[in-house]
N, C-alpha and C. Protein backbone atom coordinates (compact mmCIF):
# COMPACT_ATOMS: atom_id res chain seq x y z
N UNK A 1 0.82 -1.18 0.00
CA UNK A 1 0.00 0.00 0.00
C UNK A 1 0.87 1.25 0.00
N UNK A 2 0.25 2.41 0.43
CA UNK A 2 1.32 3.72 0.74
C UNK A 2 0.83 4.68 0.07
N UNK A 3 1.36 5.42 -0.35
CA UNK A 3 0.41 7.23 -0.78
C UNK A 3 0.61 6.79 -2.17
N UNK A 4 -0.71 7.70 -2.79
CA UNK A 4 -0.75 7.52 -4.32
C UNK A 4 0.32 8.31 -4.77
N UNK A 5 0.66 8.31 -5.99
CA UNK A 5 1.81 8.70 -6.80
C UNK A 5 1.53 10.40 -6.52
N UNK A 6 1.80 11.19 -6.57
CA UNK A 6 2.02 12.42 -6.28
C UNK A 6 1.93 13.45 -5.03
N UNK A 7 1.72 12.27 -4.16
CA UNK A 7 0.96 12.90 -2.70
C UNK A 7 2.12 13.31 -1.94
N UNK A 8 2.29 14.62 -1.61
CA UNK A 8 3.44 14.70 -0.72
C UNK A 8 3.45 13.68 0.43
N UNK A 9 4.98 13.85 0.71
CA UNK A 9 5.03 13.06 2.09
C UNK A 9 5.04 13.93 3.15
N UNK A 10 4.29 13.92 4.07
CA UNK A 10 4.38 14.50 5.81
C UNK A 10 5.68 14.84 6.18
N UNK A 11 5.77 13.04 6.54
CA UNK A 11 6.93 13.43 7.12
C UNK A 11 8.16 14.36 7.20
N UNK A 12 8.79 14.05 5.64
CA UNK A 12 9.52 14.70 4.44
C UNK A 12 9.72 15.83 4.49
N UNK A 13 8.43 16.67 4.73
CA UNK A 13 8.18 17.91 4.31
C UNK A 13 8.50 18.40 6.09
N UNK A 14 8.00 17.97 7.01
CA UNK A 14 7.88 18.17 8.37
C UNK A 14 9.97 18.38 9.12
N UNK A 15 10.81 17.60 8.55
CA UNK A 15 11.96 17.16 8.96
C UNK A 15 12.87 18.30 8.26
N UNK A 16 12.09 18.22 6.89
CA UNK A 16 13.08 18.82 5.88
C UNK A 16 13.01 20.88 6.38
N UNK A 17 11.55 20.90 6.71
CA UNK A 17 11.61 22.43 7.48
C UNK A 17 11.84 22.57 8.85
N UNK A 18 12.51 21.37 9.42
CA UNK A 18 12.69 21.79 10.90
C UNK A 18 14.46 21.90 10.70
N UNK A 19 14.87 20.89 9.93
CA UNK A 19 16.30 21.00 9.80
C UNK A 19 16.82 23.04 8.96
N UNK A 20 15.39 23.16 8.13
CA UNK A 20 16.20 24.46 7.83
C UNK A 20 16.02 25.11 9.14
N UNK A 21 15.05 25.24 9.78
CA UNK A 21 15.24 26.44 11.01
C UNK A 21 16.33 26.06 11.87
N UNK A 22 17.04 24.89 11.83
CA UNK A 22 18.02 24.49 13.10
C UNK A 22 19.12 24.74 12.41
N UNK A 23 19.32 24.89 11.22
CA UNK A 23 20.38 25.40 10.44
C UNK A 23 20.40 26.97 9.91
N UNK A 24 19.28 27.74 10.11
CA UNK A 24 19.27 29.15 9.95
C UNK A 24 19.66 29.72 11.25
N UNK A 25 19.04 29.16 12.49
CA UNK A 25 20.02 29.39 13.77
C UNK A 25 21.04 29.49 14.23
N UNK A 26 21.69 27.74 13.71
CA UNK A 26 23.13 28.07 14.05
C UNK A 26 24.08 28.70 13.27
N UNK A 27 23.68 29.33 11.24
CA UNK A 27 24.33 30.38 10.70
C UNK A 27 23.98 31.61 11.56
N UNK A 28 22.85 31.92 12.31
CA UNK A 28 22.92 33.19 12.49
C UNK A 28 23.86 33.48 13.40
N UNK A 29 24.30 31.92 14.37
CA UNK A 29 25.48 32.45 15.29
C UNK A 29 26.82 32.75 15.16
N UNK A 30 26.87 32.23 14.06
CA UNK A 30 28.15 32.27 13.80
C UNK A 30 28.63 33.89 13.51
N UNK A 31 29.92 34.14 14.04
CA UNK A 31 31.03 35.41 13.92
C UNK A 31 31.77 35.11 12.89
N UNK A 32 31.87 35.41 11.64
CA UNK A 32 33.15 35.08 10.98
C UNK A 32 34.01 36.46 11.24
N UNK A 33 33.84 37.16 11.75
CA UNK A 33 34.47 37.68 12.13
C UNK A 33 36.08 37.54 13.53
N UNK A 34 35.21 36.20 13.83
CA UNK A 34 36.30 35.90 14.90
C UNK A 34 36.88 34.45 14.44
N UNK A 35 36.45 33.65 13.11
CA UNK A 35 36.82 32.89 12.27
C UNK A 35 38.36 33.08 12.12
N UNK A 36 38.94 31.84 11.96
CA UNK A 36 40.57 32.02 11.62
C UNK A 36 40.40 31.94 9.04
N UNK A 37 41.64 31.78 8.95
CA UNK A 37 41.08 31.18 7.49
C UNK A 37 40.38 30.25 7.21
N UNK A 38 40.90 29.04 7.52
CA UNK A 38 40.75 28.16 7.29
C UNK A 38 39.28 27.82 7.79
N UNK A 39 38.72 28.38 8.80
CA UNK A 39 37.42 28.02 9.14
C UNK A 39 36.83 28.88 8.09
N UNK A 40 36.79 30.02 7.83
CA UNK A 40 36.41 30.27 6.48
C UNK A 40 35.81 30.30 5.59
N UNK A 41 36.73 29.52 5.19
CA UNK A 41 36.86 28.48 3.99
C UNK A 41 35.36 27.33 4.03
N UNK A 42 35.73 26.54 5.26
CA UNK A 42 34.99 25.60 5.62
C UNK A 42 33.46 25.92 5.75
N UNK A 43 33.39 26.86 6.28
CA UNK A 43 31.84 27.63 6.37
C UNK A 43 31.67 28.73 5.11
């Protein structure tokens, strides 16, 4: 069984917008200002 062909998924959609707000948070903390290069780079 399972969702008809075009039906969003819940879940999917539920995970995929909680991970952006937990990742718009921890960019907003970040200082690159107190960043060396190499971190940087990396971010």
């Amino acid at each position: 069984m399972g969702r008809t062909a075009g039906t969003p998924n819940k879940i999917t959609a539920e995970v995929k917008e909680k991970l952006e707000s937990l990742i718009d948070g921890v960019v907003g903390l970040l200082d690159i200002s107190e960043m060396n290069t190499n971190q940087r780079i990396c971010y």
